[in-house]
Protein backbone atom coordinates (compact mmCIF):
# COMPACT_ATOMS: atom_id res chain seq x y z
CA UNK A 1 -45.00 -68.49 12.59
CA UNK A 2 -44.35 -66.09 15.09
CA UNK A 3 -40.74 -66.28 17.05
CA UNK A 4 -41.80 -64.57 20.03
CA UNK A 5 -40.83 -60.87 18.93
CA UNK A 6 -42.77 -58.24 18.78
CA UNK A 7 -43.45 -57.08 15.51
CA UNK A 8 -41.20 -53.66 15.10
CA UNK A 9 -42.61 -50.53 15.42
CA UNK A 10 -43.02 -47.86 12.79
CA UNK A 11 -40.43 -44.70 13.39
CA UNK A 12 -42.45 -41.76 12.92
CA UNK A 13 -41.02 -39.49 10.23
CA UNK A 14 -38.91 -36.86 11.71
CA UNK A 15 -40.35 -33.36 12.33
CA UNK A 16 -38.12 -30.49 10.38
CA UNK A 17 -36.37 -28.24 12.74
CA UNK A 18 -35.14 -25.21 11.53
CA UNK A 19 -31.45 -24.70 10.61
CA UNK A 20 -29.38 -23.59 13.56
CA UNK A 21 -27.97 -20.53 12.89
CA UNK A 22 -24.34 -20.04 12.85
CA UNK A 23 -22.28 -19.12 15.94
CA UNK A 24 -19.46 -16.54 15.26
CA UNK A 25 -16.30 -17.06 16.10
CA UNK A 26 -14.92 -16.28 19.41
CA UNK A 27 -14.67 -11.94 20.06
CA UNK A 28 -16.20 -10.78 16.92
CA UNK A 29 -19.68 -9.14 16.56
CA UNK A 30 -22.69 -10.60 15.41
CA UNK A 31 -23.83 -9.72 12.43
CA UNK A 32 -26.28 -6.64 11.90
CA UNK A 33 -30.21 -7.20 11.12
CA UNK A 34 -31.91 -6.02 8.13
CA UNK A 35 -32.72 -3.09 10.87
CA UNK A 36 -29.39 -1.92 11.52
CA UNK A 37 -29.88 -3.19 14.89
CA UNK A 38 -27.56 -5.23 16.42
CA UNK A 39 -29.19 -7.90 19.02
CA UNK A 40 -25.93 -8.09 21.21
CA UNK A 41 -25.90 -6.50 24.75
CA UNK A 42 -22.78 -4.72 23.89
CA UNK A 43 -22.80 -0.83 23.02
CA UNK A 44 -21.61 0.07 19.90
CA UNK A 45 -18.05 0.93 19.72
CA UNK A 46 -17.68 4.97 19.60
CA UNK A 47 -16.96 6.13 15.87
CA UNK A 48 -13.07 7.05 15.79
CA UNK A 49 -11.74 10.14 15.42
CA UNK A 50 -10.90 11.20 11.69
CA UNK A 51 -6.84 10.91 11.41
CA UNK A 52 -5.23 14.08 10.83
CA UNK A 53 -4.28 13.96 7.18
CA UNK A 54 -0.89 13.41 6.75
CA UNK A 55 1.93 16.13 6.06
CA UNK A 56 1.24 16.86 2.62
CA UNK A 57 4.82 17.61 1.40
CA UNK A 58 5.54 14.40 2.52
CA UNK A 59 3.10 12.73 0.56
CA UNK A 60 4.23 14.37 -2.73
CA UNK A 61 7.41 13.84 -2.17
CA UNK A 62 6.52 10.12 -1.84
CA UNK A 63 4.99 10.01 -4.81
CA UNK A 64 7.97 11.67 -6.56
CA UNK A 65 10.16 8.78 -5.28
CA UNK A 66 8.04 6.32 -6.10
CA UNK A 67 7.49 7.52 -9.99
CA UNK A 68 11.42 7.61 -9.82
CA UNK A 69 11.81 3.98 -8.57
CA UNK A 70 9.63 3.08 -11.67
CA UNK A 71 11.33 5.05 -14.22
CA UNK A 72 14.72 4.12 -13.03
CA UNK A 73 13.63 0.09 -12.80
CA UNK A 74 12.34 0.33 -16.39
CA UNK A 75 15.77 1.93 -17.65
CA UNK A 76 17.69 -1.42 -16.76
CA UNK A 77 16.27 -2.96 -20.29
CA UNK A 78 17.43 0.34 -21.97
CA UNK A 79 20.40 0.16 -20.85
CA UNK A 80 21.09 -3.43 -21.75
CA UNK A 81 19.25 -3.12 -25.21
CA UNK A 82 20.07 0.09 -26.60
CA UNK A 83 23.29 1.54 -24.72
CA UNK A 84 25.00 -2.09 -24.70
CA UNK A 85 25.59 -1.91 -21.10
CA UNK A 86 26.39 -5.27 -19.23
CA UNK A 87 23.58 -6.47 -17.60
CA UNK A 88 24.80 -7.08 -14.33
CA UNK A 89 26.05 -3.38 -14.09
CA UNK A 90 22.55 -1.71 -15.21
CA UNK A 91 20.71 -4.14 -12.94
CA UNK A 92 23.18 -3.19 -9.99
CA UNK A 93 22.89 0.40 -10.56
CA UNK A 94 19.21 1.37 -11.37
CA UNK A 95 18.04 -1.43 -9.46
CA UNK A 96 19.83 -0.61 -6.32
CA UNK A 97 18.32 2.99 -7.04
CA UNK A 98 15.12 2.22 -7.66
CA UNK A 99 15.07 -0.02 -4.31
CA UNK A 100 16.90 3.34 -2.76
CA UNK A 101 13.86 5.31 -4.14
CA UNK A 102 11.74 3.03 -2.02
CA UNK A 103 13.01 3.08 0.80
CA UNK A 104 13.36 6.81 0.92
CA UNK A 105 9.79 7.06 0.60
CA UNK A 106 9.15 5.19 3.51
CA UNK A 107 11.40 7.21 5.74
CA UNK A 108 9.92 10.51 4.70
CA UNK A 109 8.66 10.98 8.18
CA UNK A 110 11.99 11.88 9.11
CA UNK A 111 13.10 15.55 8.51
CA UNK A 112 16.71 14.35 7.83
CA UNK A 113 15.20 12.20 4.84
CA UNK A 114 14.58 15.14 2.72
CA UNK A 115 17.80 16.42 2.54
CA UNK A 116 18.82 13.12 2.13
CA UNK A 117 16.42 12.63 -0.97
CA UNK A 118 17.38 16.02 -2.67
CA UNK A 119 21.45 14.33 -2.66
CA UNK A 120 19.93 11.74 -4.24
CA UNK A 121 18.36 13.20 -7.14
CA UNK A 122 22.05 14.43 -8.13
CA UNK A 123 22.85 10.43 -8.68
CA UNK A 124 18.98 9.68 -10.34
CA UNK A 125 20.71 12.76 -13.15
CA UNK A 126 23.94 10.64 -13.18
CA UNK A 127 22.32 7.83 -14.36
CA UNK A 128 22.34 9.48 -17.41
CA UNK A 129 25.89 8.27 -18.00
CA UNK A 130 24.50 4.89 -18.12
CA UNK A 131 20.92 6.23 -20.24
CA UNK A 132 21.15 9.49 -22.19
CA UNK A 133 17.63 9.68 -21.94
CA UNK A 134 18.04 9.52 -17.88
CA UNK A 135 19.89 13.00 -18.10
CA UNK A 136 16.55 14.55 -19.13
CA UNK A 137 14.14 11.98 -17.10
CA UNK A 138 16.52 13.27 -13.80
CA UNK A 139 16.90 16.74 -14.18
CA UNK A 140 12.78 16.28 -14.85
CA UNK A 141 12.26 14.44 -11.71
CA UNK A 142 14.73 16.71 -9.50
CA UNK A 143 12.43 19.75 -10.85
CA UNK A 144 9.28 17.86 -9.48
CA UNK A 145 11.42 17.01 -6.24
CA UNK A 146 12.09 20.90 -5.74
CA UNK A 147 7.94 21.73 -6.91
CA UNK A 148 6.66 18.66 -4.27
CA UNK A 149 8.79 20.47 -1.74
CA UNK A 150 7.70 24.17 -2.27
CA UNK A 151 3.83 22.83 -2.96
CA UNK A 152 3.92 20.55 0.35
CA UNK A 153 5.54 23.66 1.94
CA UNK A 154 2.56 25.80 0.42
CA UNK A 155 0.09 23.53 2.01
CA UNK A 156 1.72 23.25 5.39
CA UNK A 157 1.03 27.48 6.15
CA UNK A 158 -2.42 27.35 4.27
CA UNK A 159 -3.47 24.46 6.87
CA UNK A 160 -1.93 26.08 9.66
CA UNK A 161 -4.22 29.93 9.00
C-alpha cells in the first residue's frame, strides 16, 4: 500500500555545540581570565595618577555645614512641638537654612565662601530665638566652624614643608 513516497528519513539527533559565549557591548573591555590576562589586542590603559587630596580645611569645613544642615532640619519638629511655633514659619526658617548649609558646602571651593559661611553661623546662633536649645547647638557649631578653619589652616603649612 505504498503511495509512491519515499518512506521519510530518520533526522539524526543533533550534535551539542558549545554555548557561544557572550559578545560585550560595543567599546567596553572584555572581561579578564582567571590569569589576569586580558586576550584583547589593546594595551592596558596606564594606571592614573593619584588625585591630589583635596584642601583639607575645606573638607572640614564641609563637614561642619553639613552636621549643621542636619541639626538645624531636625529643630523644625522642636520648634513646632515644644516652642509652639507655627509650622510654616519653623519649616521656612530652619529649612531654608539647612538647604543654605548645603549649598555652602558645595561652594567651598571658592575663597569668598568662607567668609560667607562664618556670617552665617551668626544666623545658625539666631535660630535660637526660634529653639533655646539652638543658642547653645550655634554658638557650638560656630566654635567648630572657627577649629575646622584653624585645623584645615594647620594642615595646609604641614603639607606644604
Amino acid at each position: 500500500m505504498s503511495d509512491g513516497t519515499p518512506p521519510a528519513s530518520p533526522t539524526p539527533p543533533a550534535s551539542p555545540t558549545p554555548p557561544a559565549s557572550p559578545t560585550p557591548p560595543a567599546g567596553s573591555t572584555p572581561p579578564a581570565s582567571p590569569g589576569g590576562s586580558t586576550t584583547s589586542a589593546e594595551p592596558a590603559a596606564p594606571a592614573r595618577a593619584a588625585k591630589p587630596s583635596a584642601n583639607p580645611a575645606r573638607r572640614l569645613l564641609a563637614t561642619v555645614l553639613t552636621c549643621e544642615a542636619i541639626v538645624i532640619a531636625l529643630a523644625i519638629p522642636v520648634a513646632i512641638s515644644v516652642q509652639h511655633v507655627s509650622g510654616a514659619l519653623a519649616g521656612t526658617v530652619c529649612g531654608g537654612l539647612a538647604v543654605l548649609c548645603l549649598l555652602l558646602a558645595g561652594l567651598l571651593r571658592f575663597p569668598w565662601a568662607v567668609a560667607v559661611g562664618s556670617a552665617f553661623q551668626v544666623l545658625i546662633i539666631a535660630t535660637g530665638f526660634m529653639v533655646k536649645t539652638m543658642f547653645f547647638l550655634g554658638v557650638l557649631f560656630g566654635l567648630l566652624w572657627v577649629t575646622a578653619i584653624w585645623l584645615g589652616r594647620k594642615a595646609e603649612n604641614a603639607e606644604a614643608r
